[in-house]
PDB file of N, CA and C in Angstrom:
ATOM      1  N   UNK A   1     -48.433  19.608 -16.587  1.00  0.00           N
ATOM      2  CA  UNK A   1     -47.106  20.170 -16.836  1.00  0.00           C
ATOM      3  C   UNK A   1     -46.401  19.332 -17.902  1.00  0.00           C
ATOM      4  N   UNK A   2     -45.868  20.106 -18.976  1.00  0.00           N
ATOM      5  CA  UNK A   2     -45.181  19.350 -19.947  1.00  0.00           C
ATOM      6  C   UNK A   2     -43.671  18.844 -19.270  1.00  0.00           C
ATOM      7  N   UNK A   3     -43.427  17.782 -19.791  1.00  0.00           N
ATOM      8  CA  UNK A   3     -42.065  17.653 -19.452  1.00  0.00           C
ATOM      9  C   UNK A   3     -41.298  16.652 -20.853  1.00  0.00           C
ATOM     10  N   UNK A   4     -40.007  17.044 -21.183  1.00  0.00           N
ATOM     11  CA  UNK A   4     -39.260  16.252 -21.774  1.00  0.00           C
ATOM     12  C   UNK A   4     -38.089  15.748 -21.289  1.00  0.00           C
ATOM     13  N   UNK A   5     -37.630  14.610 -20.876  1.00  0.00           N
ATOM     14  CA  UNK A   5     -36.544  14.181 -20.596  1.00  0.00           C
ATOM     15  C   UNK A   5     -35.776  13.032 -21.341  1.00  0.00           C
ATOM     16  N   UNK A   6     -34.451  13.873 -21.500  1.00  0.00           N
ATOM     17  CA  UNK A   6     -33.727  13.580 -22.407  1.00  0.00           C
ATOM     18  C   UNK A   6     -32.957  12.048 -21.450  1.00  0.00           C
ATOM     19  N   UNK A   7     -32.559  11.091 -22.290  1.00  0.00           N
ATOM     20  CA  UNK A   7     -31.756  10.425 -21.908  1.00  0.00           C
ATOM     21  C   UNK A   7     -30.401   9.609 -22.890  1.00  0.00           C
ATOM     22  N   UNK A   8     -29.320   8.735 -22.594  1.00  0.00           N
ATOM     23  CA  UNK A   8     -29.013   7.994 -23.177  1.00  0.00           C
ATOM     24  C   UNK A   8     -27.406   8.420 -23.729  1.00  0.00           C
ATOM     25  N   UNK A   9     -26.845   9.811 -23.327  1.00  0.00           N
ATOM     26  CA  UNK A   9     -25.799  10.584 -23.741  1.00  0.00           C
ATOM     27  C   UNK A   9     -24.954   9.956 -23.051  1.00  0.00           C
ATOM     28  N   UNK A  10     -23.588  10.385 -23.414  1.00  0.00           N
ATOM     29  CA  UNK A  10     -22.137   9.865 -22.712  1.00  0.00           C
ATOM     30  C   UNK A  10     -21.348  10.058 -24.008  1.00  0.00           C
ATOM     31  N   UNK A  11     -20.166   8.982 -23.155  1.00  0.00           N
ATOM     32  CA  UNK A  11     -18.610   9.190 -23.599  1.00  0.00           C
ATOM     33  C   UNK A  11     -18.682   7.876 -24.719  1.00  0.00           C
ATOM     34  N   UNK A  12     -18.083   7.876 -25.962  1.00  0.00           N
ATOM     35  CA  UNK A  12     -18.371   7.331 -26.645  1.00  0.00           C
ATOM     36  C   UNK A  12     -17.155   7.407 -28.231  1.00  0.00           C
ATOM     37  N   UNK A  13     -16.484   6.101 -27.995  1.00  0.00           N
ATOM     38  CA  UNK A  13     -15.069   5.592 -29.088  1.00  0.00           C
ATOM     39  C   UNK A  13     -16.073   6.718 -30.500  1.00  0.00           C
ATOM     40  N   UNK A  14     -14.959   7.235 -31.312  1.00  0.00           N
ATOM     41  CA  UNK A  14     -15.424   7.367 -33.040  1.00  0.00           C
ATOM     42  C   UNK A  14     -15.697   5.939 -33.761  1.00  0.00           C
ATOM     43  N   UNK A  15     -16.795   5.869 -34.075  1.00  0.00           N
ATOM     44  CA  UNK A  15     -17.067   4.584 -34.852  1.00  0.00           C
ATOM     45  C   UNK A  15     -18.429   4.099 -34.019  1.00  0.00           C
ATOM     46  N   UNK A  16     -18.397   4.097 -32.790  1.00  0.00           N
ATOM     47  CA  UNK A  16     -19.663   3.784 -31.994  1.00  0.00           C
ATOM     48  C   UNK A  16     -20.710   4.370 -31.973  1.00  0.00           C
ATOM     49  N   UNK A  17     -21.965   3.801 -31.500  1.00  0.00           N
ATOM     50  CA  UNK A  17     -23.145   3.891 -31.634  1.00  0.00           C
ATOM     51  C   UNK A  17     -24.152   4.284 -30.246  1.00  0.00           C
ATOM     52  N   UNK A  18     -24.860   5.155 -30.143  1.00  0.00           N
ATOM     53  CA  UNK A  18     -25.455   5.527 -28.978  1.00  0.00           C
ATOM     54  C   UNK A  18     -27.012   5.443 -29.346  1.00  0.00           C
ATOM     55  N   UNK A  19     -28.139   5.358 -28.338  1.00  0.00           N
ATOM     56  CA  UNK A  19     -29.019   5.802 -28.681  1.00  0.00           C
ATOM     57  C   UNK A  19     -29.958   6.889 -27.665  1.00  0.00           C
ATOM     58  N   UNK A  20     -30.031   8.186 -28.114  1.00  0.00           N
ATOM     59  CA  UNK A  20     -30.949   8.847 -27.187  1.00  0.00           C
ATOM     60  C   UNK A  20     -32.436   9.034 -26.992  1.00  0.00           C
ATOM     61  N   UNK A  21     -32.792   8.908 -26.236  1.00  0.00           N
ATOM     62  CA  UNK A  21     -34.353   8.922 -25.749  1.00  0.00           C
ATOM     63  C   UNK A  21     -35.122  10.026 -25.363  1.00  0.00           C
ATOM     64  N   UNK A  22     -35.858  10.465 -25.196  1.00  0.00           N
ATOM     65  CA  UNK A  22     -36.931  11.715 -25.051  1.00  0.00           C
ATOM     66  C   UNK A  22     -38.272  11.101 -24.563  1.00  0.00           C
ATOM     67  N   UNK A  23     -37.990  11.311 -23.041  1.00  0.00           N
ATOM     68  CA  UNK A  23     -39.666  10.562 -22.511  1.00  0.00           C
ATOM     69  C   UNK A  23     -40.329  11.803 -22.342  1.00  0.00           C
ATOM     70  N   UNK A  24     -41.668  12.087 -23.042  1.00  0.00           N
ATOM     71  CA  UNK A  24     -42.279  13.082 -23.084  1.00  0.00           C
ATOM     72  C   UNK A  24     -43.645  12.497 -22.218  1.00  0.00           C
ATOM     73  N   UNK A  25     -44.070  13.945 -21.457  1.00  0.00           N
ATOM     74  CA  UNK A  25     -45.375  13.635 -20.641  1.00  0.00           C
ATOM     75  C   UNK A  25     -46.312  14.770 -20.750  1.00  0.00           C
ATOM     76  N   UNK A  26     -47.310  15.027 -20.030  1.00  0.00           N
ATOM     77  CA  UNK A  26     -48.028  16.316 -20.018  1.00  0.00           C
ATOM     78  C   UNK A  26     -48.783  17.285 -20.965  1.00  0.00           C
ATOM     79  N   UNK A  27     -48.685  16.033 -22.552  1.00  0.00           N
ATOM     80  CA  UNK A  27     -49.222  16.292 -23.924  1.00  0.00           C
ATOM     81  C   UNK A  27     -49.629  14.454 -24.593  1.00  0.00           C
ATOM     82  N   UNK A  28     -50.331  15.093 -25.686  1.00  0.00           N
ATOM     83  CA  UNK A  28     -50.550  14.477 -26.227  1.00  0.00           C
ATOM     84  C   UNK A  28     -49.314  14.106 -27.895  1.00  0.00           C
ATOM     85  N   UNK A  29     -48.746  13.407 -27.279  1.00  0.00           N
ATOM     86  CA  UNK A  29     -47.576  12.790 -27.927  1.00  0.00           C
ATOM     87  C   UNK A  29     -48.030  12.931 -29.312  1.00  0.00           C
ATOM     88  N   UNK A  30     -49.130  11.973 -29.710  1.00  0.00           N
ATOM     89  CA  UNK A  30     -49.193  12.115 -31.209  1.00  0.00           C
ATOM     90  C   UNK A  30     -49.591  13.315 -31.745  1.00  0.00           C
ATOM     91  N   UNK A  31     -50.154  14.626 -31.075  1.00  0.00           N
ATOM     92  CA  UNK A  31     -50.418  15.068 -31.964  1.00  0.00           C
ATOM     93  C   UNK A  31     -49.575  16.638 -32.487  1.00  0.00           C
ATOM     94  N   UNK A  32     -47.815  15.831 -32.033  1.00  0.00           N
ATOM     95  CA  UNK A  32     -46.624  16.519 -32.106  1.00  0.00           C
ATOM     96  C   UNK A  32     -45.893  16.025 -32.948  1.00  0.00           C
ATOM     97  N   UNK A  33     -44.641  16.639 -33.248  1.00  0.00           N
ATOM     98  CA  UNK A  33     -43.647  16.389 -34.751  1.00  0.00           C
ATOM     99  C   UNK A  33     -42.134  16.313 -33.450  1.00  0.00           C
ATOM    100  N   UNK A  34     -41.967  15.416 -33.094  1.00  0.00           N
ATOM    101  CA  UNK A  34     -40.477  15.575 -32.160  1.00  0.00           C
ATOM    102  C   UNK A  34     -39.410  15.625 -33.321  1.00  0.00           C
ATOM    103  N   UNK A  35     -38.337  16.441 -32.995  1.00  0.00           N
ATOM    104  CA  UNK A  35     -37.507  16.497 -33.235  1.00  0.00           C
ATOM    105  C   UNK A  35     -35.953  16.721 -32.406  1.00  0.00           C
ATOM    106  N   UNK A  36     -34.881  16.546 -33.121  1.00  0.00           N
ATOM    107  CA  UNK A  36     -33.601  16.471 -32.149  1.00  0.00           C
ATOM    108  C   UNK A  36     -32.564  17.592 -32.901  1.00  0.00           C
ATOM    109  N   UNK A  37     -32.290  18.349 -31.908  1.00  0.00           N
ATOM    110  CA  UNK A  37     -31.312  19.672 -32.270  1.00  0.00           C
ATOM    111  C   UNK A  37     -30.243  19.265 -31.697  1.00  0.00           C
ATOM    112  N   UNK A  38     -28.721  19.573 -32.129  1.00  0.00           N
ATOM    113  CA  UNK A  38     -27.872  20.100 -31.247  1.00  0.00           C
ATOM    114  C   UNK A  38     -27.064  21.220 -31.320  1.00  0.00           C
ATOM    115  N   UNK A  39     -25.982  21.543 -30.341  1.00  0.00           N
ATOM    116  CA  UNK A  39     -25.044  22.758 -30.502  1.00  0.00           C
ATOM    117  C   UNK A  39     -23.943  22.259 -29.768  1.00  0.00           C
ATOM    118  N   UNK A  40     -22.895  22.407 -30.257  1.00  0.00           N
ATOM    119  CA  UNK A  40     -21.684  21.966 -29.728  1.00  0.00           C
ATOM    120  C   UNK A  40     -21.390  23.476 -29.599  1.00  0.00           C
ATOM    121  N   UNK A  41     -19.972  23.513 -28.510  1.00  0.00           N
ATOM    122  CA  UNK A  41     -19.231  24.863 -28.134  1.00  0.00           C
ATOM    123  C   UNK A  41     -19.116  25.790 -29.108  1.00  0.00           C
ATOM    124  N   UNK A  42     -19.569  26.962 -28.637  1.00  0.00           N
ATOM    125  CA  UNK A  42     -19.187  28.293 -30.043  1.00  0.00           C
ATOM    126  C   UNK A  42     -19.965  27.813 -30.902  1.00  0.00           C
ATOM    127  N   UNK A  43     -20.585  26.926 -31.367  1.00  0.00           N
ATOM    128  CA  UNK A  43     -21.930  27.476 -32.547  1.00  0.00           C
ATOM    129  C   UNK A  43     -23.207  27.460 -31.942  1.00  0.00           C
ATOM    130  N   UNK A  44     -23.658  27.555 -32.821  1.00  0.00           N
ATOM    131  CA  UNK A  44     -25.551  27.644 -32.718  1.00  0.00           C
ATOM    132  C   UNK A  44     -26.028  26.088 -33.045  1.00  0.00           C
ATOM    133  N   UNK A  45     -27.054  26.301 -32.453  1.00  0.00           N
ATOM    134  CA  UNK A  45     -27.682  25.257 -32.264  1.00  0.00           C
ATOM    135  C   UNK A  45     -28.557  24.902 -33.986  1.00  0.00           C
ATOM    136  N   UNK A  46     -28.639  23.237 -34.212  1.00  0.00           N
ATOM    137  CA  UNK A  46     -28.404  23.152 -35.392  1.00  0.00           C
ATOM    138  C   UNK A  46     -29.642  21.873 -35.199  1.00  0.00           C
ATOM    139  N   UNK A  47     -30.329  21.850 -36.469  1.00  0.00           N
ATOM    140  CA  UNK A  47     -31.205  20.912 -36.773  1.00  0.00           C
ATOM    141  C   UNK A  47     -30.392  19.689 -37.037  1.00  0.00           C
ATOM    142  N   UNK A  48     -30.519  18.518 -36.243  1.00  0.00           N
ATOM    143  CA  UNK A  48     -30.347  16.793 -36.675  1.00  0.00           C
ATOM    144  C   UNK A  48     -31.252  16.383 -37.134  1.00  0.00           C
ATOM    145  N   UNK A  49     -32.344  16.020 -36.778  1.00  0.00           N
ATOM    146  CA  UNK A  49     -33.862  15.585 -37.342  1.00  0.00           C
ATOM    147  C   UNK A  49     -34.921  15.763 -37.037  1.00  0.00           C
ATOM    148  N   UNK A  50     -35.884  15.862 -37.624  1.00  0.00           N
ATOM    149  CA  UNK A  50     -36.986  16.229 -37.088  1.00  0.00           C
ATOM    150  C   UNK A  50     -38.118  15.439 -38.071  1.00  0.00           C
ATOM    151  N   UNK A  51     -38.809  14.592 -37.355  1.00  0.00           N
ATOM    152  CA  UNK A  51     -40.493  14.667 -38.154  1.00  0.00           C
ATOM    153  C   UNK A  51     -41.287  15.877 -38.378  1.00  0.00           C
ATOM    154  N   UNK A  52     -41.724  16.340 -39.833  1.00  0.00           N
ATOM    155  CA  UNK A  52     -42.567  17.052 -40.159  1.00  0.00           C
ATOM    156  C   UNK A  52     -44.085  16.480 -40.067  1.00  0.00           C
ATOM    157  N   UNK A  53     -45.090  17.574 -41.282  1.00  0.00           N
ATOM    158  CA  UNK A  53     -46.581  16.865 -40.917  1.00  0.00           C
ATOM    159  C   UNK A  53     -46.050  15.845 -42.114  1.00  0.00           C
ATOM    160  N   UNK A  54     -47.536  15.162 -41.835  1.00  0.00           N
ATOM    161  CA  UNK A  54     -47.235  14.131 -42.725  1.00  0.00           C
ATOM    162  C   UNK A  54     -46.034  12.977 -42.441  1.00  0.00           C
ATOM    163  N   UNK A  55     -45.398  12.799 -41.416  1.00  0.00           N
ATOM    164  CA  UNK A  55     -44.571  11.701 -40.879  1.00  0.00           C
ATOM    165  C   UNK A  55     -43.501  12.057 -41.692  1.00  0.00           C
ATOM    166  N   UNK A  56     -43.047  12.825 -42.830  1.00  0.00           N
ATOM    167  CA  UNK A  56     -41.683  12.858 -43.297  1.00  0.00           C
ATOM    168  C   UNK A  56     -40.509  13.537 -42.390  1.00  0.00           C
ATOM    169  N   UNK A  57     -39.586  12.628 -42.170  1.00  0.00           N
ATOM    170  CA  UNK A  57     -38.345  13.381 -41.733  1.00  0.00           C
ATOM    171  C   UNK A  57     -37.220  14.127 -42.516  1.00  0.00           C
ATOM    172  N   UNK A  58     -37.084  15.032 -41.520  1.00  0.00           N
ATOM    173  CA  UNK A  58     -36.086  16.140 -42.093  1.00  0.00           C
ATOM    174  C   UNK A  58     -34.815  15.608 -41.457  1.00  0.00           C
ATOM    175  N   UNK A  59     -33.720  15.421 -42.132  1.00  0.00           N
ATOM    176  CA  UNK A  59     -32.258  15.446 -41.585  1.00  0.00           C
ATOM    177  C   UNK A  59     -31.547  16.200 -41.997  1.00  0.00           C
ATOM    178  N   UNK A  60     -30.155  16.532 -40.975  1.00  0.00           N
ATOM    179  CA  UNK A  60     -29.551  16.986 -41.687  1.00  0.00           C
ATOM    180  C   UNK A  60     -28.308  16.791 -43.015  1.00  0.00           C
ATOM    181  N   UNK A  61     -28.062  16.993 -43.586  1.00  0.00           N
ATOM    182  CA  UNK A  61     -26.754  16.139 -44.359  1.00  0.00           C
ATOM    183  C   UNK A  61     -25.444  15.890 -43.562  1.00  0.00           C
ATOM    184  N   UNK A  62     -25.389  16.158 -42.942  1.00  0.00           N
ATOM    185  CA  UNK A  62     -24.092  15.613 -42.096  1.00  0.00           C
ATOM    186  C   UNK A  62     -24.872  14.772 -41.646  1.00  0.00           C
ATOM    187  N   UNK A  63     -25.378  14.207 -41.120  1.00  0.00           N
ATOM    188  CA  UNK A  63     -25.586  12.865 -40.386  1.00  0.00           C
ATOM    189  C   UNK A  63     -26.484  11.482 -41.208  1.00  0.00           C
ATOM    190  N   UNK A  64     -26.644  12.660 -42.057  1.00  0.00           N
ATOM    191  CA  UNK A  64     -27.766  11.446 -42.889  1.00  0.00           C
ATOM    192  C   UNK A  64     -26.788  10.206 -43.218  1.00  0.00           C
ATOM    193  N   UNK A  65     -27.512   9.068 -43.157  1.00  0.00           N
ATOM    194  CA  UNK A  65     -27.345   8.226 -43.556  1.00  0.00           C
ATOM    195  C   UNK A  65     -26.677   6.962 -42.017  1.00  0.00           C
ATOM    196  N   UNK A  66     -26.417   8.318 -41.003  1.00  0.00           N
ATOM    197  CA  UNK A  66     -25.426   7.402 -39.818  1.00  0.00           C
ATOM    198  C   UNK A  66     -26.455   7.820 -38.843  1.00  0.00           C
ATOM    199  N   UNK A  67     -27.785   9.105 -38.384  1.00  0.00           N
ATOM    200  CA  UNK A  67     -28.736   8.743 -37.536  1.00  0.00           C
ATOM    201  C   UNK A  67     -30.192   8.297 -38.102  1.00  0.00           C
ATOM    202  N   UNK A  68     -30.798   8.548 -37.545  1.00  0.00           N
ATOM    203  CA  UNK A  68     -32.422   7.970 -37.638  1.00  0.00           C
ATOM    204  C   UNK A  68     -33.052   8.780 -36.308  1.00  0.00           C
ATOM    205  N   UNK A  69     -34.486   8.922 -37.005  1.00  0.00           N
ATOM    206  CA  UNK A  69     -35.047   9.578 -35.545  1.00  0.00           C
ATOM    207  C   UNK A  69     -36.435   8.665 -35.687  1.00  0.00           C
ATOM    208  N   UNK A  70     -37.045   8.297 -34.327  1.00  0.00           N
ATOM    209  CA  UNK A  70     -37.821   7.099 -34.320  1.00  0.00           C
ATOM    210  C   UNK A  70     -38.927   7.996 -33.312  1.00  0.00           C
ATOM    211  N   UNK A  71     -39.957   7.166 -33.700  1.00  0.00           N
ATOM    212  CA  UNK A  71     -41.170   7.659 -32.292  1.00  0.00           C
ATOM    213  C   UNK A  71     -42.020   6.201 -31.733  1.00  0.00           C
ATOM    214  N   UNK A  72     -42.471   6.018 -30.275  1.00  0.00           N
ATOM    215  CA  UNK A  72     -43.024   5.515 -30.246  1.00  0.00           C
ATOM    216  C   UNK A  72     -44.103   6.144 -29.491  1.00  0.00           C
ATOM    217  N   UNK A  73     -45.680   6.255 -30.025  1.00  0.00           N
ATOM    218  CA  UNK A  73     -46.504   6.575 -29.451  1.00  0.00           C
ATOM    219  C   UNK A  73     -47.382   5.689 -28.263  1.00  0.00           C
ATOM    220  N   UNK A  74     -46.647   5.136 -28.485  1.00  0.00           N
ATOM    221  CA  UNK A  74     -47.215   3.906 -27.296  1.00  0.00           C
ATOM    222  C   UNK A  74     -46.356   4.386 -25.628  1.00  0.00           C
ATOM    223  N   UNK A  75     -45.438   4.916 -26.067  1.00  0.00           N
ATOM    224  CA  UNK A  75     -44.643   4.861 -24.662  1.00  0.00           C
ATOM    225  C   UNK A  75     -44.429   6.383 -24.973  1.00  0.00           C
ATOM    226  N   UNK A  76     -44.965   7.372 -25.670  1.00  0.00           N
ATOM    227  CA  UNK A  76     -44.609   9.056 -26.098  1.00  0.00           C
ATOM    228  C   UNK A  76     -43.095   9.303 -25.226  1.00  0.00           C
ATOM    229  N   UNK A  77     -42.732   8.572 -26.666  1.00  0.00           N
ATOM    230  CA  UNK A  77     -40.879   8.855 -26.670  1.00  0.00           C
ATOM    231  C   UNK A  77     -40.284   8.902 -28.033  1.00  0.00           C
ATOM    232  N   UNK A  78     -39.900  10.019 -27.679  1.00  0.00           N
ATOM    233  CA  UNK A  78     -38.902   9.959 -28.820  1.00  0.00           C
ATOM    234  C   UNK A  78     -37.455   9.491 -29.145  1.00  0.00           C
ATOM    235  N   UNK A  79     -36.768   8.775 -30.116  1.00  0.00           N
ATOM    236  CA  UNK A  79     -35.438   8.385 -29.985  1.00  0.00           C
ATOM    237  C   UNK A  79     -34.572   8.977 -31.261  1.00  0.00           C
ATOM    238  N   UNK A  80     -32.894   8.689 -31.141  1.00  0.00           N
ATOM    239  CA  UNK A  80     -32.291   9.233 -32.415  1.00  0.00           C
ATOM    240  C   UNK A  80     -31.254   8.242 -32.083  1.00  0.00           C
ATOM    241  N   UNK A  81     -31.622   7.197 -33.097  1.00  0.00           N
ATOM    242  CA  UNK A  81     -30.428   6.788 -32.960  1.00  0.00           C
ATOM    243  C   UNK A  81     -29.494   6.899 -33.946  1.00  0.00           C
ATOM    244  N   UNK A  82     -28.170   6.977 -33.077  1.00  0.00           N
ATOM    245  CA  UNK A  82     -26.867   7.318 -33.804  1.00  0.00           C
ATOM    246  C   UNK A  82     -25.795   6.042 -33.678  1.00  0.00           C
ATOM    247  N   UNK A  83     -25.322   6.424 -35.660  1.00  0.00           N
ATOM    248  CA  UNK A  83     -24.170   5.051 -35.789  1.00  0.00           C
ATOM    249  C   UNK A  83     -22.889   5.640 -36.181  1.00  0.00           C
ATOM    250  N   UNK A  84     -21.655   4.943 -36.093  1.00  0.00           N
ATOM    251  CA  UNK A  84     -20.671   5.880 -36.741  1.00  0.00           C
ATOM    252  C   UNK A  84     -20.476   7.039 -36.277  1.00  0.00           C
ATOM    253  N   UNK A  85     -20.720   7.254 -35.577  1.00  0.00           N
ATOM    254  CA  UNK A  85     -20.463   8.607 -34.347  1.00  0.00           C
ATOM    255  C   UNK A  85     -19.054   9.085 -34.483  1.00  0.00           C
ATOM    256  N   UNK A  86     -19.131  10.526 -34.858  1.00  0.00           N
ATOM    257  CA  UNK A  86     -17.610  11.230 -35.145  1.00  0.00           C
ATOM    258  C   UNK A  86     -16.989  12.514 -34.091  1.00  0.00           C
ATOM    259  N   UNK A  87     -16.186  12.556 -33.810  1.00  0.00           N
ATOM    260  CA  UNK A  87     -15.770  13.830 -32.880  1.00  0.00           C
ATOM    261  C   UNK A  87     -16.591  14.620 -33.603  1.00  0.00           C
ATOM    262  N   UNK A  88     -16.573  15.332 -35.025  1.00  0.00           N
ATOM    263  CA  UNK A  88     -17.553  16.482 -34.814  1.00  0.00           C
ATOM    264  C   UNK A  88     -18.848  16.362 -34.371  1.00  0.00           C
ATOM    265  N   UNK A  89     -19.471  14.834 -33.739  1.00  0.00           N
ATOM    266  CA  UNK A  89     -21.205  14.999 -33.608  1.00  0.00           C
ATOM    267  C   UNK A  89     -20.920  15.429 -32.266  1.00  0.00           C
ATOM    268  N   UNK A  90     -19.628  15.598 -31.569  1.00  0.00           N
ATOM    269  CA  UNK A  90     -19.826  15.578 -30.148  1.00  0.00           C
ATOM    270  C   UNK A  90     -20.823  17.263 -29.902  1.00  0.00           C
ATOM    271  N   UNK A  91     -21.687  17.000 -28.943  1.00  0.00           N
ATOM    272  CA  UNK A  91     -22.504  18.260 -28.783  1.00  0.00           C
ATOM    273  C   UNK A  91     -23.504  17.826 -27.489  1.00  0.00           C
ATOM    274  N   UNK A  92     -24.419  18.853 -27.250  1.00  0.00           N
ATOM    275  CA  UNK A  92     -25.300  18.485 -26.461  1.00  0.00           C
ATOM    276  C   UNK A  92     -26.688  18.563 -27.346  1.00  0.00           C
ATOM    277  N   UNK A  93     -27.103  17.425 -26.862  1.00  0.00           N
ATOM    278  CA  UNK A  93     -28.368  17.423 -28.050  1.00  0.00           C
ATOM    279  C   UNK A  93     -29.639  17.523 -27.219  1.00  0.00           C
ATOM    280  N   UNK A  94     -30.418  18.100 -28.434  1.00  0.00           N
ATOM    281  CA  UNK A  94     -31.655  18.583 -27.484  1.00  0.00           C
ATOM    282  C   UNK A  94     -33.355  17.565 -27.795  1.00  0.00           C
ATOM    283  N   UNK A  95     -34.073  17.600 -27.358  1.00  0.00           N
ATOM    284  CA  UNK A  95     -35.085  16.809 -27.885  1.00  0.00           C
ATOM    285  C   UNK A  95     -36.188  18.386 -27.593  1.00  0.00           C
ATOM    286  N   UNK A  96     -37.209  18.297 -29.124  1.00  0.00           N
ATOM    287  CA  UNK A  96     -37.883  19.182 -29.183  1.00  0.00           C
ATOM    288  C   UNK A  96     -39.440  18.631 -29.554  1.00  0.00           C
ATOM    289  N   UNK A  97     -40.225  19.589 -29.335  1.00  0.00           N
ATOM    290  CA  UNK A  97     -41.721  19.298 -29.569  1.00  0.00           C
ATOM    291  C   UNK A  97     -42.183  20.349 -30.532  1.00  0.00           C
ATOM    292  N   UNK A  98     -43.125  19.892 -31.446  1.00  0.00           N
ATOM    293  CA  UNK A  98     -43.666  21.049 -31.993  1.00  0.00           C
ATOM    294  C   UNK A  98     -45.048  20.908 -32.804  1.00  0.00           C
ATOM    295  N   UNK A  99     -46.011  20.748 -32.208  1.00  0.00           N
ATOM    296  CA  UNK A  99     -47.577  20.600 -32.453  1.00  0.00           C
ATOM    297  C   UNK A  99     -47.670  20.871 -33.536  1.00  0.00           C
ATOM    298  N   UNK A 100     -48.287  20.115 -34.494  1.00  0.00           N
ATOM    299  CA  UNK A 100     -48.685  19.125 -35.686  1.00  0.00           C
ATOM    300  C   UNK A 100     -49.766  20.640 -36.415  1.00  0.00           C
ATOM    301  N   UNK A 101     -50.556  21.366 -35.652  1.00  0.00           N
ATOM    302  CA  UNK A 101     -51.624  22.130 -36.415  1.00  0.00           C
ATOM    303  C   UNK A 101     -50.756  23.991 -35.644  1.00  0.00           C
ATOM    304  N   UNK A 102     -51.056  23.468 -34.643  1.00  0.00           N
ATOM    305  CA  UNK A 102     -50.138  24.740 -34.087  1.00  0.00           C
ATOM    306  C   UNK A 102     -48.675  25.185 -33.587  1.00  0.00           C
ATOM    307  N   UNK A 103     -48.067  25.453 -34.407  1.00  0.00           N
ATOM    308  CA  UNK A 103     -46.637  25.235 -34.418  1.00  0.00           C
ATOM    309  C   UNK A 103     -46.087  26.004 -33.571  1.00  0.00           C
ATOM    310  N   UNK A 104     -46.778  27.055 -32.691  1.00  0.00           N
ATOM    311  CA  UNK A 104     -46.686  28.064 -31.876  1.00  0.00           C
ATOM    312  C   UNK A 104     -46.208  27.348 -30.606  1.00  0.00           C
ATOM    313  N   UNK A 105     -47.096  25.961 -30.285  1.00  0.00           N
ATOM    314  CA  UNK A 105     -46.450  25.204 -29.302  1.00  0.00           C
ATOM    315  C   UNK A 105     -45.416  25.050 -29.337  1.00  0.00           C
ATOM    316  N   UNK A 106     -44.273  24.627 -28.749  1.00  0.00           N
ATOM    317  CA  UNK A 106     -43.456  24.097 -29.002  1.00  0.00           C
ATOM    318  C   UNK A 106     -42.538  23.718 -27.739  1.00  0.00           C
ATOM    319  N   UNK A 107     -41.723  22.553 -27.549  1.00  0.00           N
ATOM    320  CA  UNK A 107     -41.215  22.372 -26.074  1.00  0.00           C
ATOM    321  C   UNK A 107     -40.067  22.153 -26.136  1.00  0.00           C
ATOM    322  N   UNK A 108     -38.858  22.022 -25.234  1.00  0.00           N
ATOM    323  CA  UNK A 108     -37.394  22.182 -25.324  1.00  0.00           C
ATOM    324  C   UNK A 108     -37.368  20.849 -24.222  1.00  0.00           C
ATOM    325  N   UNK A 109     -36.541  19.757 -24.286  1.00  0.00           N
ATOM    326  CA  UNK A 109     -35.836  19.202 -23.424  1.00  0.00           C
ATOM    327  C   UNK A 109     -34.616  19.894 -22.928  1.00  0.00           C
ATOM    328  N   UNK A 110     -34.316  19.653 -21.491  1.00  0.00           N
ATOM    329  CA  UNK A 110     -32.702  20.401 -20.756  1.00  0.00           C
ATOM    330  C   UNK A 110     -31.438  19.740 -21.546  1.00  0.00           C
ATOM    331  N   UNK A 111     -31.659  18.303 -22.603  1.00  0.00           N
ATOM    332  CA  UNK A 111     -30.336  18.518 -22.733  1.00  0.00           C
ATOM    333  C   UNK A 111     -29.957  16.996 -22.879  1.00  0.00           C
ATOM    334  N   UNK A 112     -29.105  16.897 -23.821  1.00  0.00           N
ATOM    335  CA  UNK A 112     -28.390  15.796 -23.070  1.00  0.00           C
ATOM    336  C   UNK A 112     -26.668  15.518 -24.194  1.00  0.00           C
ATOM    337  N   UNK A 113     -25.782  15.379 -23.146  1.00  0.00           N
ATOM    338  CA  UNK A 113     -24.277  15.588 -23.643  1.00  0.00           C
ATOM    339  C   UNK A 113     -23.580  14.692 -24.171  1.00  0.00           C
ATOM    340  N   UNK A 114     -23.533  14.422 -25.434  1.00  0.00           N
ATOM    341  CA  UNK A 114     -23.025  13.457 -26.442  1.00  0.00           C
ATOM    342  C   UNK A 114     -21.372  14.029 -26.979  1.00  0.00           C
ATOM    343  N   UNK A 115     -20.188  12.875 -26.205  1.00  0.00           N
ATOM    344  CA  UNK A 115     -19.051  12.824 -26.708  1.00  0.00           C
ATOM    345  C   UNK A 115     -18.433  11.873 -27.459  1.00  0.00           C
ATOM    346  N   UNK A 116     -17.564  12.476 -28.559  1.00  0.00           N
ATOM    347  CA  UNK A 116     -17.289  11.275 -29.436  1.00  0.00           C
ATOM    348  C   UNK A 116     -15.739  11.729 -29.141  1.00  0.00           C
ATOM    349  N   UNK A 117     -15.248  10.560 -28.492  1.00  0.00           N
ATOM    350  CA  UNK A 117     -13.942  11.202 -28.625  1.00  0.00           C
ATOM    351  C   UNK A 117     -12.912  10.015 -27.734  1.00  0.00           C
ATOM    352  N   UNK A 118     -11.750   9.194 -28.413  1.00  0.00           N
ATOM    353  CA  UNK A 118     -11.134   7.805 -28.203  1.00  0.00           C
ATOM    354  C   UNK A 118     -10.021   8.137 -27.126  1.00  0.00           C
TER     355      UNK A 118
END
C-alpha cells in the first residue's frame, strides 16, 4: 500500500521559516519525481515545486528564490523547505508522486496546513 504522509505545517509569524516533510512508503522512492502543490481557499490548486526527469526542479515564481524542494532517498522523503514565508503562501500543501518512466502513476498526500499570519 502506497502511503504519503505529510508533515511539519502550522501557525507561523510573516518572515519565518517552516519545513515540510513527505514520508513516503509502499514504492520505490527513487524511481519517482516528488513534488509539492498547494491551494489556498477559492483557488485551485497550484504547482510549488516539483523534481522533473533528470533531477531538474520546477518552481514556481512566486516562491522562487524563498523555497527549495529536497529528497532524501535514504529515508524516501520528501521535503520543501520554506523561508520568508508570506500571508499569501498560507495554504494547504500537498506532497505528490509521479513515476520517473510512467507518469500515469501518480500519488497524492492528505495534506498538510501552512499559515502565515502575525
Amino acid at each position: 500500500q502506497v502511503r504519503l504522509v505529510e508533515s511539519g505545517g502550522g501557525l507561523v509569524q510573516p518572515g519565518g521559516s517552516l519545513r515540510l516533510s513527505c514520508r513516503t512508503s509502499g514504492i520505490i522512492f527513487n524511481l519517482y519525481n516528488p513534488g509539492w502543490y498547494r491551494q489556498a481557499p477559492g483557488k485551485q490548486r497550484e504547482l510549488v515545486a516539483a523534481f522533473t526527469k533528470g533531477g531538474v526542479t520546477n518552481t514556481a515564481d512566486s516562491v522562487k528564490g524563498r523555497f527549495t524542494i529536497t529528497r532524501d532517498g535514504g529515508n524516501n522523503t520528501a521535503y520543501l523547505h520554506m523561508n520568508s514565508l508570506k500571508p499569501e503562501d498560507t495554504a494547504v500543501y500537498y506532497c505528490n508522486l509521479v513515476h520517473n518512466r510512467e507518469n500515469w502513476r501518480t500519488y497524492w498526500g492528505q495534506g498538510t496546513q501552512v499559515t502565515v499570519s502575525s
